[in-house]
C-alpha atoms as a PDB file:
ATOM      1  CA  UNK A   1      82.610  -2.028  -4.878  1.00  0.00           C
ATOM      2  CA  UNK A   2      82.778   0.987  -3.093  1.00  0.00           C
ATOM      3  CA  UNK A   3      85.662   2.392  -5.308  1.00  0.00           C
ATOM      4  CA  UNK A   4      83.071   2.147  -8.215  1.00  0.00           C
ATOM      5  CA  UNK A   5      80.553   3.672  -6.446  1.00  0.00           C
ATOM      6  CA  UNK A   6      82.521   6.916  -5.780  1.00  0.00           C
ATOM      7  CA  UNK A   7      83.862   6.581  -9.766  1.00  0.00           C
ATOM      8  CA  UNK A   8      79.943   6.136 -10.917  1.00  0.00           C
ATOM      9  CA  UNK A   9      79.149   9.527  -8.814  1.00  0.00           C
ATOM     10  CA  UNK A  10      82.172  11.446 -10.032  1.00  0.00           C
ATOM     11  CA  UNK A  11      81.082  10.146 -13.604  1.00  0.00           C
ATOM     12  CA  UNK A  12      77.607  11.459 -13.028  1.00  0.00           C
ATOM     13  CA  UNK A  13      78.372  14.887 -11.582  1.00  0.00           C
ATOM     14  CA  UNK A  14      81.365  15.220 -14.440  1.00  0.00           C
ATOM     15  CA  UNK A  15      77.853  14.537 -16.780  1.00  0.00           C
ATOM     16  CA  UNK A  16      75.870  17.187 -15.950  1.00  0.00           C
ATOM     17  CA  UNK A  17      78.433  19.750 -15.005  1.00  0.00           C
ATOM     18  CA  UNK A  18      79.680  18.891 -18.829  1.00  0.00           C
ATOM     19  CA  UNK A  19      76.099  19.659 -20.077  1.00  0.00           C
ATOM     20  CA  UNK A  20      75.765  23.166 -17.775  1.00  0.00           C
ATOM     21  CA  UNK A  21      79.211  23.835 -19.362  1.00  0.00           C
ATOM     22  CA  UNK A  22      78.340  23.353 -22.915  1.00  0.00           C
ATOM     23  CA  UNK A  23      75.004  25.249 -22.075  1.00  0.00           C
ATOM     24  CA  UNK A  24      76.713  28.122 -21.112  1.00  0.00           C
ATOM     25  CA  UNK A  25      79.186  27.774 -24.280  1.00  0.00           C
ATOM     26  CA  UNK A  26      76.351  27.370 -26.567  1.00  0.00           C
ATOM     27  CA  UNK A  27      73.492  29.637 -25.372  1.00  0.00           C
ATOM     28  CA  UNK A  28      76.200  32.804 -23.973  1.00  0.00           C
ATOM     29  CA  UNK A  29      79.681  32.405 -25.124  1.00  0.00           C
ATOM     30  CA  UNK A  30      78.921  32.044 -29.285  1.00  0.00           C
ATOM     31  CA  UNK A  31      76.410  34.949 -29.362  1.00  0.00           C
ATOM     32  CA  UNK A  32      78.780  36.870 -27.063  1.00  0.00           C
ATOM     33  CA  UNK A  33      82.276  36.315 -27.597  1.00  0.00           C
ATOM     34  CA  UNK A  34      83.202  39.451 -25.266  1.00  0.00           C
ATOM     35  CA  UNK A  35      82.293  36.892 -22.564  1.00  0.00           C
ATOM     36  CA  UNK A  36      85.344  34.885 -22.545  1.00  0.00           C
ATOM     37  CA  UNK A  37      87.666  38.110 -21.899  1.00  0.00           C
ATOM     38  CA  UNK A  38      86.236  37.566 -18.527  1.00  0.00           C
ATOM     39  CA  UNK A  39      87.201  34.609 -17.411  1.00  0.00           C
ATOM     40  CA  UNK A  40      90.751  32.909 -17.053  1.00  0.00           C
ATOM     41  CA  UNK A  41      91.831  31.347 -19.825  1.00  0.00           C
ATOM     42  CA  UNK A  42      88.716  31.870 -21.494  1.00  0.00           C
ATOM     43  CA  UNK A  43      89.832  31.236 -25.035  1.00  0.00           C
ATOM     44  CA  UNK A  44      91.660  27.760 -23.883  1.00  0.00           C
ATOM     45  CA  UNK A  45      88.445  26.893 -22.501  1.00  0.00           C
ATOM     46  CA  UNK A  46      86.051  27.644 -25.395  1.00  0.00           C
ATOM     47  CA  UNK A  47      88.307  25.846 -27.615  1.00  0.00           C
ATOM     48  CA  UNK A  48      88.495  22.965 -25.252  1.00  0.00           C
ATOM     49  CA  UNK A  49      84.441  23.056 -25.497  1.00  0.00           C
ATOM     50  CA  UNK A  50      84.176  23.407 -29.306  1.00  0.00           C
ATOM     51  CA  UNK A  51      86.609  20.031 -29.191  1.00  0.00           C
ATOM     52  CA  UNK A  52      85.331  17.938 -27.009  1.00  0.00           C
ATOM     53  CA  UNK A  53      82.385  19.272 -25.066  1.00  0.00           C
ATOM     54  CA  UNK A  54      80.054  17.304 -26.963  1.00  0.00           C
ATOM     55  CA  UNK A  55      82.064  13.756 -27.027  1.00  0.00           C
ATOM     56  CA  UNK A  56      83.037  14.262 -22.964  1.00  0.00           C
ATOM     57  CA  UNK A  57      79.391  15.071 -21.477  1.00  0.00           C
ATOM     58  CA  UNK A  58      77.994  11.434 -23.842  1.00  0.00           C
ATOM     59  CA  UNK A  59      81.328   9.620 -22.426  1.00  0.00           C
ATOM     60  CA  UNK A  60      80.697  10.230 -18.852  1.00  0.00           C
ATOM     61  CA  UNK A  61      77.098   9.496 -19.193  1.00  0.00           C
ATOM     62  CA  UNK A  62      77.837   6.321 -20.563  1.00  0.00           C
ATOM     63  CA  UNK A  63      80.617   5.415 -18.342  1.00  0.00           C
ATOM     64  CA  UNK A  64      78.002   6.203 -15.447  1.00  0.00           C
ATOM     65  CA  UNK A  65      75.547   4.264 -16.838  1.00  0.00           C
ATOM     66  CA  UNK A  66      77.699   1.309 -17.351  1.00  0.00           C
ATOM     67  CA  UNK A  67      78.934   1.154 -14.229  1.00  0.00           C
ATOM     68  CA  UNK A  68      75.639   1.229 -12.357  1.00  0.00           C
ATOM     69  CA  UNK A  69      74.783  -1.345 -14.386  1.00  0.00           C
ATOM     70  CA  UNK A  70      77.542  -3.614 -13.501  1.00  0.00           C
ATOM     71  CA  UNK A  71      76.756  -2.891  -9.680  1.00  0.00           C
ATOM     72  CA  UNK A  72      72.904  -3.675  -9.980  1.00  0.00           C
ATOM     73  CA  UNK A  73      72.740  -6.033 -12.745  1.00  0.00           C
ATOM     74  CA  UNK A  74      75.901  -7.830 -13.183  1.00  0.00           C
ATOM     75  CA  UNK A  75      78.564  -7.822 -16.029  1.00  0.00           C
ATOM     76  CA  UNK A  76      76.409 -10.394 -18.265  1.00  0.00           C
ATOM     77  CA  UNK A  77      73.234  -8.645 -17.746  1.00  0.00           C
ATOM     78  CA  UNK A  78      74.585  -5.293 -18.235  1.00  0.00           C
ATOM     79  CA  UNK A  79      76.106  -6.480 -21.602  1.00  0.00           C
ATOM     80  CA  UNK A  80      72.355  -8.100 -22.800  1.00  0.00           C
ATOM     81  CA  UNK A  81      71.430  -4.885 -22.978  1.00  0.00           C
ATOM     82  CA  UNK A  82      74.432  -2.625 -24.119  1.00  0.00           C
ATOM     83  CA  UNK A  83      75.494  -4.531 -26.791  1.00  0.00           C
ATOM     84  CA  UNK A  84      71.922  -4.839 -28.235  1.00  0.00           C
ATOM     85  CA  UNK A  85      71.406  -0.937 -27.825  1.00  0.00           C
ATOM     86  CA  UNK A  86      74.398  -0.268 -29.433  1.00  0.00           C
ATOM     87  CA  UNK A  87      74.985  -2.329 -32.561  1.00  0.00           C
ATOM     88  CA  UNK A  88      70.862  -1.733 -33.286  1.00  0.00           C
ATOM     89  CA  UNK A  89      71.318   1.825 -32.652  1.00  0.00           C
ATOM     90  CA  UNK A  90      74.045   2.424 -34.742  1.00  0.00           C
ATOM     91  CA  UNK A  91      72.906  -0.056 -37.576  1.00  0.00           C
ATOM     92  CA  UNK A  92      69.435   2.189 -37.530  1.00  0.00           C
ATOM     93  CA  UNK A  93      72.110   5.855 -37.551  1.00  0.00           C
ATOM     94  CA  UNK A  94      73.990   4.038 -40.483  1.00  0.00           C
ATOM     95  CA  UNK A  95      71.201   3.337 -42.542  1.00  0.00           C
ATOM     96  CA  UNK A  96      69.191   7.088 -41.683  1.00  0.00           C
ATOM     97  CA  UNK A  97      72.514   8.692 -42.831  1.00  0.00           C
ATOM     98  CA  UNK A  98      72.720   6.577 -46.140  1.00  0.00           C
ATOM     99  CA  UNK A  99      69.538   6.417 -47.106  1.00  0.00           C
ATOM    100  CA  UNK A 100      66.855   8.607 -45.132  1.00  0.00           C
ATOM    101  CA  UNK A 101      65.138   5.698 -43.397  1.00  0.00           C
ATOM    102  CA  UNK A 102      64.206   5.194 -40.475  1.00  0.00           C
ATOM    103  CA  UNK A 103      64.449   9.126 -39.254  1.00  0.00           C
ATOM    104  CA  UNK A 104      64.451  11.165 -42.342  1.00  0.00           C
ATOM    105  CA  UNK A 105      66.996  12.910 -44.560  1.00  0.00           C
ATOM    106  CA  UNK A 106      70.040  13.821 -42.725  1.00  0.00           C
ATOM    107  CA  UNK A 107      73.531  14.100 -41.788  1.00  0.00           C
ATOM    108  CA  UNK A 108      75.654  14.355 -38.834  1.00  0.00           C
ATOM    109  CA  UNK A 109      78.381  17.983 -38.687  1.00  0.00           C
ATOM    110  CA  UNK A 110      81.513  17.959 -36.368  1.00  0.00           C
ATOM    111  CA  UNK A 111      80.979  18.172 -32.943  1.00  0.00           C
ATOM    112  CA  UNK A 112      80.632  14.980 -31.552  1.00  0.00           C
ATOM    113  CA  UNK A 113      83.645  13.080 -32.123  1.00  0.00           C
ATOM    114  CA  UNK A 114      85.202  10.191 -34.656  1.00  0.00           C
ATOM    115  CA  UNK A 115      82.524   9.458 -37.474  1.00  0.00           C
ATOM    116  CA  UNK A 116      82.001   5.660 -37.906  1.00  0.00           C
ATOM    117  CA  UNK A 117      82.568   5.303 -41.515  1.00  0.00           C
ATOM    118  CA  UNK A 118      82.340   8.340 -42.374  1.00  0.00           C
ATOM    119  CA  UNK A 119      78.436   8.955 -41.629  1.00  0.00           C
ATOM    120  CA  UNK A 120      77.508   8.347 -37.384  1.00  0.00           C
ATOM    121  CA  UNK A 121      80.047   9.903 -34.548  1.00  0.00           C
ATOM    122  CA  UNK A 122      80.912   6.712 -32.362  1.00  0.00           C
ATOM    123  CA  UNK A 123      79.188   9.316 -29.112  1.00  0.00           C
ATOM    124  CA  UNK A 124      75.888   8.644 -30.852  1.00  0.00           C
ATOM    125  CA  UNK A 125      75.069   4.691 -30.125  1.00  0.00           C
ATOM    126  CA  UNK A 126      76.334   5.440 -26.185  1.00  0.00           C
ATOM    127  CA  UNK A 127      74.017   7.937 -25.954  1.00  0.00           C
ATOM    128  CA  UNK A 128      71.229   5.333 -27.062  1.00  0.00           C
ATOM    129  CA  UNK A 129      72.394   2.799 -24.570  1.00  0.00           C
ATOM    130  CA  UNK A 130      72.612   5.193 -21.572  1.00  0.00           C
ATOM    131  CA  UNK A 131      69.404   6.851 -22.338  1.00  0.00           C
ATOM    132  CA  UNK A 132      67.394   3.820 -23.253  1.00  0.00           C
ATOM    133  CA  UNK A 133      68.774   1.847 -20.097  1.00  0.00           C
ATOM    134  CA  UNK A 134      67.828   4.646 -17.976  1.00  0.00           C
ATOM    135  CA  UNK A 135      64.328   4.932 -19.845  1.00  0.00           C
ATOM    136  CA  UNK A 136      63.511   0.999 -19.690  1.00  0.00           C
ATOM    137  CA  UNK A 137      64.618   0.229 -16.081  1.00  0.00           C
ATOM    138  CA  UNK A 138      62.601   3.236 -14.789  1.00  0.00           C
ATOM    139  CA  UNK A 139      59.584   1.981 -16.752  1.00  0.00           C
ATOM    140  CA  UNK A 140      60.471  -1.671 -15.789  1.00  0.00           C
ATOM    141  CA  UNK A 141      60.949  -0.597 -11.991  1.00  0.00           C
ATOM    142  CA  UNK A 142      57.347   1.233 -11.883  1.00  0.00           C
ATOM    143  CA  UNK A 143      55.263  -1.760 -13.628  1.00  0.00           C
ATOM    144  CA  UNK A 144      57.083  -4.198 -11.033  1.00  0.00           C
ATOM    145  CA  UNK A 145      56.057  -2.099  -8.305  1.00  0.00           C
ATOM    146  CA  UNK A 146      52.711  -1.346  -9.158  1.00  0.00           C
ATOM    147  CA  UNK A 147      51.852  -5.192 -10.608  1.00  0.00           C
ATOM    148  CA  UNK A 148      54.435  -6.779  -8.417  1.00  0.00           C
ATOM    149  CA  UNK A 149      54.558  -9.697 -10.882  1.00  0.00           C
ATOM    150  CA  UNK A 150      55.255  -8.822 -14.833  1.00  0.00           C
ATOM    151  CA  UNK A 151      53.545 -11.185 -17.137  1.00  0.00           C
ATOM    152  CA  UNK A 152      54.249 -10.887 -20.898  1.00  0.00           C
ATOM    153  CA  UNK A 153      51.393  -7.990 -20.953  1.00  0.00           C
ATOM    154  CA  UNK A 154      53.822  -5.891 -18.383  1.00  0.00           C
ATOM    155  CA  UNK A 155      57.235  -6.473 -20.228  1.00  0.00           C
ATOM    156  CA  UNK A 156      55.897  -5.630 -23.287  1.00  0.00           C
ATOM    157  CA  UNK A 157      54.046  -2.693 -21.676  1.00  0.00           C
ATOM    158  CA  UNK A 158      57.715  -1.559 -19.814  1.00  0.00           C
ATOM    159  CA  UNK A 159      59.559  -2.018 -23.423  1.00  0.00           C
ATOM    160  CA  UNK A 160      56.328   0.226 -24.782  1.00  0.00           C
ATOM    161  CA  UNK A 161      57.029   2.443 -22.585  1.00  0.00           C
ATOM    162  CA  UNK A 162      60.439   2.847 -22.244  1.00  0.00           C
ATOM    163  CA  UNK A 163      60.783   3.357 -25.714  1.00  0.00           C
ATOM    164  CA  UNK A 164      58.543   6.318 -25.738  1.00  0.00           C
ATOM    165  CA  UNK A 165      60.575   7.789 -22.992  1.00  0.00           C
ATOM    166  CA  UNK A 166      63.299   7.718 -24.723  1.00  0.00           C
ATOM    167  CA  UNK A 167      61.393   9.266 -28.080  1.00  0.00           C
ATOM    168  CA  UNK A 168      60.335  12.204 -25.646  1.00  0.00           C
ATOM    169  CA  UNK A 169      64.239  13.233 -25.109  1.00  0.00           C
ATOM    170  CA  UNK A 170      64.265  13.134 -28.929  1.00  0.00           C
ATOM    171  CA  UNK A 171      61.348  15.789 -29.069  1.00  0.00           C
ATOM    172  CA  UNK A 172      62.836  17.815 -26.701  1.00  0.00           C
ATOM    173  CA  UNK A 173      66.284  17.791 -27.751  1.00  0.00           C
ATOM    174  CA  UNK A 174      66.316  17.560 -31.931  1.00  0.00           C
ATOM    175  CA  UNK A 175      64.799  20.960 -32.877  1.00  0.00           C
ATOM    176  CA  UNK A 176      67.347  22.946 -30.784  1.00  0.00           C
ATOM    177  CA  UNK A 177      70.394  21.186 -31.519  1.00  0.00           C
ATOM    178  CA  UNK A 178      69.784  20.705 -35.435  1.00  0.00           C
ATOM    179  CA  UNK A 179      69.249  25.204 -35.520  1.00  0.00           C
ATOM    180  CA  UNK A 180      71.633  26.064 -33.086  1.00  0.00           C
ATOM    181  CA  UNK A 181      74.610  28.851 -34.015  1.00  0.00           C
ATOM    182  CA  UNK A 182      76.597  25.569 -33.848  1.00  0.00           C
ATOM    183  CA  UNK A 183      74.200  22.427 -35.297  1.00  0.00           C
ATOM    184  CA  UNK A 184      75.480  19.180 -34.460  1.00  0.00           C
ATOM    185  CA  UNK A 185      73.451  17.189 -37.456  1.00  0.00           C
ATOM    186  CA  UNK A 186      70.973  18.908 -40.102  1.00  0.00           C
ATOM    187  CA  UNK A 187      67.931  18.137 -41.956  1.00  0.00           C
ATOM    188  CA  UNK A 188      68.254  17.709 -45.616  1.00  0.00           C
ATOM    189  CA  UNK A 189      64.680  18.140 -46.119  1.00  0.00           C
ATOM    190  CA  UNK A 190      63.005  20.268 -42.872  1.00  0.00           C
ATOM    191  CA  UNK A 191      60.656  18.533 -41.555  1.00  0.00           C
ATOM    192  CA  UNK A 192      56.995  19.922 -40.356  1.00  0.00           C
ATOM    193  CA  UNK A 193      57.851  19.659 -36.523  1.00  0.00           C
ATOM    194  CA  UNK A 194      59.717  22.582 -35.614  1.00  0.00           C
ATOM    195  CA  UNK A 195      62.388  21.463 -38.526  1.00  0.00           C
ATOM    196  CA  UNK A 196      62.082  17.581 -38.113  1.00  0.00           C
ATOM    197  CA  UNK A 197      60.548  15.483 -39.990  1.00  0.00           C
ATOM    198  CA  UNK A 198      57.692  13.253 -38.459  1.00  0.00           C
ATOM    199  CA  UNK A 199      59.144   9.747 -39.899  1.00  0.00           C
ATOM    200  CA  UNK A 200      61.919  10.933 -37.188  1.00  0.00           C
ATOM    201  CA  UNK A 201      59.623  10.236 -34.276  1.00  0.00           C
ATOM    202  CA  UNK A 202      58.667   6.939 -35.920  1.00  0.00           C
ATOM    203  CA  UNK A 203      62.471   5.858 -36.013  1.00  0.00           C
ATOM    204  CA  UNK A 204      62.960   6.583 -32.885  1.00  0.00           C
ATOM    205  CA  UNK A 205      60.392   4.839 -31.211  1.00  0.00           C
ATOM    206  CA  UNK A 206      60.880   1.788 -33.339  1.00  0.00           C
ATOM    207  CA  UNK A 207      64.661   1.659 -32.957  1.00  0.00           C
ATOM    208  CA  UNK A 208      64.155   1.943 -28.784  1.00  0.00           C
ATOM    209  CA  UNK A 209      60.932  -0.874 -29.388  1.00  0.00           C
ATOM    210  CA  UNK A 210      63.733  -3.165 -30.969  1.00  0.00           C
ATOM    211  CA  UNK A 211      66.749  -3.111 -29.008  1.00  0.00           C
ATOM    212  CA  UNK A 212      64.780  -2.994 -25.805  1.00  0.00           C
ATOM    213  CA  UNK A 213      62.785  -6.411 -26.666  1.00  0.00           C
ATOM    214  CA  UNK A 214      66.175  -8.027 -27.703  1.00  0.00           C
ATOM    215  CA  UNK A 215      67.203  -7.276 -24.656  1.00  0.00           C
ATOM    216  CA  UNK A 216      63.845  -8.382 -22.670  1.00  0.00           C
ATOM    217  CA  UNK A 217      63.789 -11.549 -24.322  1.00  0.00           C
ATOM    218  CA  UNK A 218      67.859 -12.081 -23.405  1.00  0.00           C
ATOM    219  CA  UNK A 219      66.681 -11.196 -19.783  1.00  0.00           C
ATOM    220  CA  UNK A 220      63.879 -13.259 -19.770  1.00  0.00           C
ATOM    221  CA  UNK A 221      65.960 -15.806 -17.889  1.00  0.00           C
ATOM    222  CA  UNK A 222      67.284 -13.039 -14.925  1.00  0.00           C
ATOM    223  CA  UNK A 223      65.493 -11.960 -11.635  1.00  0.00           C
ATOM    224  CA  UNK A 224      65.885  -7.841 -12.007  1.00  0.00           C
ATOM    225  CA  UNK A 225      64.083  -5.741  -9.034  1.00  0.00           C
ATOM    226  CA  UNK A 226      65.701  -3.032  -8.477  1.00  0.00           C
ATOM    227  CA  UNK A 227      65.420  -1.556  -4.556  1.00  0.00           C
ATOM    228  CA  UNK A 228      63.925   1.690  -4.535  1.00  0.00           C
ATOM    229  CA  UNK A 229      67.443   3.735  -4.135  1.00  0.00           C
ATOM    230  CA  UNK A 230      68.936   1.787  -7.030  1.00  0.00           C
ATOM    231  CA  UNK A 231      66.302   4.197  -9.462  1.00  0.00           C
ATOM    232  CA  UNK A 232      68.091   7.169  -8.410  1.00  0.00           C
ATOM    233  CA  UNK A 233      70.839   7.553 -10.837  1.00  0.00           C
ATOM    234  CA  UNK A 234      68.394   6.573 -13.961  1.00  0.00           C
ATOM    235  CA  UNK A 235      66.025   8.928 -12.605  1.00  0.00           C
ATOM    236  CA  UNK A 236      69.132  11.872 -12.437  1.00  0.00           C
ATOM    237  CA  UNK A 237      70.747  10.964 -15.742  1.00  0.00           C
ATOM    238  CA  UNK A 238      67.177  10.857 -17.770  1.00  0.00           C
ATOM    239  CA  UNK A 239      66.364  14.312 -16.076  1.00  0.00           C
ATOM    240  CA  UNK A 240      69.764  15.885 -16.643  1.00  0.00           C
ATOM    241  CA  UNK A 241      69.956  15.385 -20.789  1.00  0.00           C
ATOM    242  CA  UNK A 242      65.651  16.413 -20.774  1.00  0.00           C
ATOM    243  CA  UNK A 243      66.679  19.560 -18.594  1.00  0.00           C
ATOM    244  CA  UNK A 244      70.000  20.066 -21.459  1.00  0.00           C
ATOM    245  CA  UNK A 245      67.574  19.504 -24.348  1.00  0.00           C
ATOM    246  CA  UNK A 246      64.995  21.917 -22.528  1.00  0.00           C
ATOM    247  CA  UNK A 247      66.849  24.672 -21.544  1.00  0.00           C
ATOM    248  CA  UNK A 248      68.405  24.931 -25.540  1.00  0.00           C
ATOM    249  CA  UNK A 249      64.508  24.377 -26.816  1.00  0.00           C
ATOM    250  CA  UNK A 250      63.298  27.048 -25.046  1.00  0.00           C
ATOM    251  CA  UNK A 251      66.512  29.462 -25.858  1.00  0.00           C
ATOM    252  CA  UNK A 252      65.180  28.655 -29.371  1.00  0.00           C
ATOM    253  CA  UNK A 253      61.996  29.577 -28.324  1.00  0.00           C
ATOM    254  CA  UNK A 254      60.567  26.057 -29.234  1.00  0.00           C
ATOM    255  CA  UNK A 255      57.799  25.949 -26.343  1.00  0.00           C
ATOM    256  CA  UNK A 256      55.470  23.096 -27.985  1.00  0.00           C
ATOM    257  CA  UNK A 257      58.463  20.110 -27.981  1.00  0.00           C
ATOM    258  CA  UNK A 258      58.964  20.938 -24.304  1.00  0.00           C
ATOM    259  CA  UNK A 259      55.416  20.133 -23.226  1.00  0.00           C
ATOM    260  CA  UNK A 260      55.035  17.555 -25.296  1.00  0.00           C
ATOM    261  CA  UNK A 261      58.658  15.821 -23.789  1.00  0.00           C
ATOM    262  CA  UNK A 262      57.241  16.677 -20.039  1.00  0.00           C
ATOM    263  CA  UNK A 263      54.072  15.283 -20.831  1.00  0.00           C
ATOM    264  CA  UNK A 264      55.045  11.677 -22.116  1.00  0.00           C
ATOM    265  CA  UNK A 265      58.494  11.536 -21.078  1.00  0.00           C
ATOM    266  CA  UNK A 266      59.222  13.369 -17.909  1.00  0.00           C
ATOM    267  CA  UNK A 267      55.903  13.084 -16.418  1.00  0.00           C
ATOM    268  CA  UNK A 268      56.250   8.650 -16.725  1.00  0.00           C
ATOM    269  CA  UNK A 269      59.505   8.708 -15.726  1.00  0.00           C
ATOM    270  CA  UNK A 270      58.449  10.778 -12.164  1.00  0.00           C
ATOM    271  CA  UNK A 271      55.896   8.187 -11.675  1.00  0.00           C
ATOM    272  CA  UNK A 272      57.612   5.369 -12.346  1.00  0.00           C
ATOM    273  CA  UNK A 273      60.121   6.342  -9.885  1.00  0.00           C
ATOM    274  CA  UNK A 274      57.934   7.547  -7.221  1.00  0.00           C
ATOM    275  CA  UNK A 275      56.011   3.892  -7.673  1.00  0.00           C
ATOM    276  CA  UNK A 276      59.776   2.042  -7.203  1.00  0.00           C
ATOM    277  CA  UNK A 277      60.013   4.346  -3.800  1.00  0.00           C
ATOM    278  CA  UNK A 278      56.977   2.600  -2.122  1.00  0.00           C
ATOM    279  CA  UNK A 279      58.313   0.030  -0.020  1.00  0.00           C
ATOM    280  CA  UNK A 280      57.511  -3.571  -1.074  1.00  0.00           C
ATOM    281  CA  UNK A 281      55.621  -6.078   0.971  1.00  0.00           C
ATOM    282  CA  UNK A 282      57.414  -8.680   1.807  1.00  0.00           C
ATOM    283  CA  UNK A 283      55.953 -12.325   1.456  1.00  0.00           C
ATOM    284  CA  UNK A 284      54.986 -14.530   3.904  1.00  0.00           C
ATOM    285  CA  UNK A 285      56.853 -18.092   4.177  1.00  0.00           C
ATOM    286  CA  UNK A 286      54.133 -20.679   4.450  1.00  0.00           C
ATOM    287  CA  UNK A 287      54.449 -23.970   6.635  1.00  0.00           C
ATOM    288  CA  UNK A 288      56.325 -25.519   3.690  1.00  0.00           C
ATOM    289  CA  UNK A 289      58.742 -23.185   3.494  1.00  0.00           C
ATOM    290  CA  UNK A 290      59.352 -23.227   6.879  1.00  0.00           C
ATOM    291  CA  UNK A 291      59.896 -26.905   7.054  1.00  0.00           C
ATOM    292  CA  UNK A 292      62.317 -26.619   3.963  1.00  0.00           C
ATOM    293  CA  UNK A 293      64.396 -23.661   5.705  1.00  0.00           C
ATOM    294  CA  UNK A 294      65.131 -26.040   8.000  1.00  0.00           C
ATOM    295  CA  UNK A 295      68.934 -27.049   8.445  1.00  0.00           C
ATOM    296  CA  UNK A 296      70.167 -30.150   6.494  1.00  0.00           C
ATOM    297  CA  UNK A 297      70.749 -32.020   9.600  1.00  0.00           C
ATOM    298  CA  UNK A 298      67.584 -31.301  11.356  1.00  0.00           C
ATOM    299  CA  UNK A 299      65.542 -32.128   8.337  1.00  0.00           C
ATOM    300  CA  UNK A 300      67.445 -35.347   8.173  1.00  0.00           C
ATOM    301  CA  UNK A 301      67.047 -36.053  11.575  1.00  0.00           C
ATOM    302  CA  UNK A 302      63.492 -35.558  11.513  1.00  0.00           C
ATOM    303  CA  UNK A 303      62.910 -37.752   8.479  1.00  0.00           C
ATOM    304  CA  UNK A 304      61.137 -41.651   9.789  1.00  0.00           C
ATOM    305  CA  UNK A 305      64.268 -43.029   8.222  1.00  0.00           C
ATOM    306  CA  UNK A 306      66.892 -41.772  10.124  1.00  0.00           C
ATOM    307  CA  UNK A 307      64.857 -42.079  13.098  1.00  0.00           C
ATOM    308  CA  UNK A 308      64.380 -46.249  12.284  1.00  0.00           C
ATOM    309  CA  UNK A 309      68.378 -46.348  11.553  1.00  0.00           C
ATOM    310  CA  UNK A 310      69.095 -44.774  14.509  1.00  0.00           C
END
């Protein structure tokens, strides 16, 4: 276990440096190609980036992602929730790119790896899954803490919530990369939000309402409380891709997305963490716990049975 929490920490650092490197690509090296005659092997490098910069930064997300997951929740539990966020995720990409609904009118450009038939880069349903686990288990984590006991009201409130979350990245993130010097997708039909349609918000909030109750309702059978330090990493990867998404929306000079993003995305996430950090009481065993915690063989020998055999 300790061998996979090194790999989950290289994965996570390998994450974000990716992002500050494609940053840099994006926002310096494009508009000023004179850049790359000073550094070593600067050409190699850009082409590396314009290969696989995009596909690499979503991989090692996911793969850090995953494998916190396995450590906290277990291989089954990790899986009730992957395999939901992907196959819905992707269904949802499949049928935006073919027919405009649930996000609008658009198409996906080079950039981000292997197209799944033709129409949605396989990158794009990992990035749901890594971002919406972060997103619900954050929200999840907060409600327990502050209600110590989630009724139906609180799961449905931490899959509300979650999902919104993960709709905030999308408002930070969509009006950059669709008008960049290099898009990664386009709008058919610009939309009245800084390029994107509003149906796009819609779709995403729906899309993370759906495969986060399909998972909630396949947990509904598992204990999950997280101990405060266990929120780190979700707390680190959901900042990291809002501080990627913000630093290119503000390049663009897109100021409006960014607030908005802070204000219902970054802003729950902080407090849902800082709520996980409080320490938890822990309960008191009453006298019939006590007398159950007792050791087979003293209960037994206290029993007015065994004290009439003997």
């Amino acid at each position: 276990m300790e061998q996979l929490v090194k790999v989950e920490r290289y994965c996570l650092i390998g994450h974000l440096v990716s992002m500050a490197f494609g940053l840099a690509g994006i926002l310096l090296v494009m508009p000023h190609p004179e850049f790359l005659s000073l550094l070593p092997a600067g050409q190699t490098m850009y082409r590396w980036s314009l290969a696989g910069g995009g596909v690499m930064y979503i991989l090692l997300g996911t793969l850090a992602v995953a494998i916190y997951a396995y450590r906290t929740l277990g291989v089954k539990t990790w899986l009730m929730f992957m395999l939901p966020a992907v196959l819905i995720s992707l269904g949802s990409e499949l049928l935006g790119t073919s027919t405009g609904f649930p996000f609008g009118d658009y198409s996906y450009l080079s950039g981000l790896g292997y197209k799944i038939a033709g129409l949605v880069p396989f990158t794009i349903p990992l990035s749901w899954f890594y971002l919406g686990l972060s997103a619900y288990l954050l929200a999840r984590a907060g409600l327990q803490a502050k209600f110590k006991q989630l009724g139906w009201a609180g799961h449905l409130g931490a899959i509300a919530l979650g999902a919104l979350m993960l709709t905030s990245w999308d408002f930070v993130l969509d009006p950059a990369m669709s008008q960049t010097s290099m898009p990664f997708w386009y709008w058919h039909t610009p939309g009245a939000f800084f390029g994107m349609p509003y149906q796009n918000f819609a779709g995403w909030l729906g899309t993370g309402f759906v495969f986060m109750t399909v998972a909630a309702l396949l947990w509904r059978k598992q204990t999950i409380r997280l101990e405060p330090a266990q929120t780190n990493l979700l707390l680190y990867i959901y900042l990291g891709n809002i501080a990627f998404a913000t630093v290119m929306s503000l390049a663009a000079g897109f100021w409006v997305p960014v607030l908005l993003g802070f204000a219902v995305g970054v802003a729950p996430a902080v407090i849902c963490w800082k709520l996980a950090q409080s320490p938890q009481p822990v309960a008191q065993p009453s006298e019939m716990d006590k007398v159950t915690s007792l050791p087979v063989a003293e209960a037994v020998a206290e029993s007015p049975n065994q004290r009439m055999v003997a």
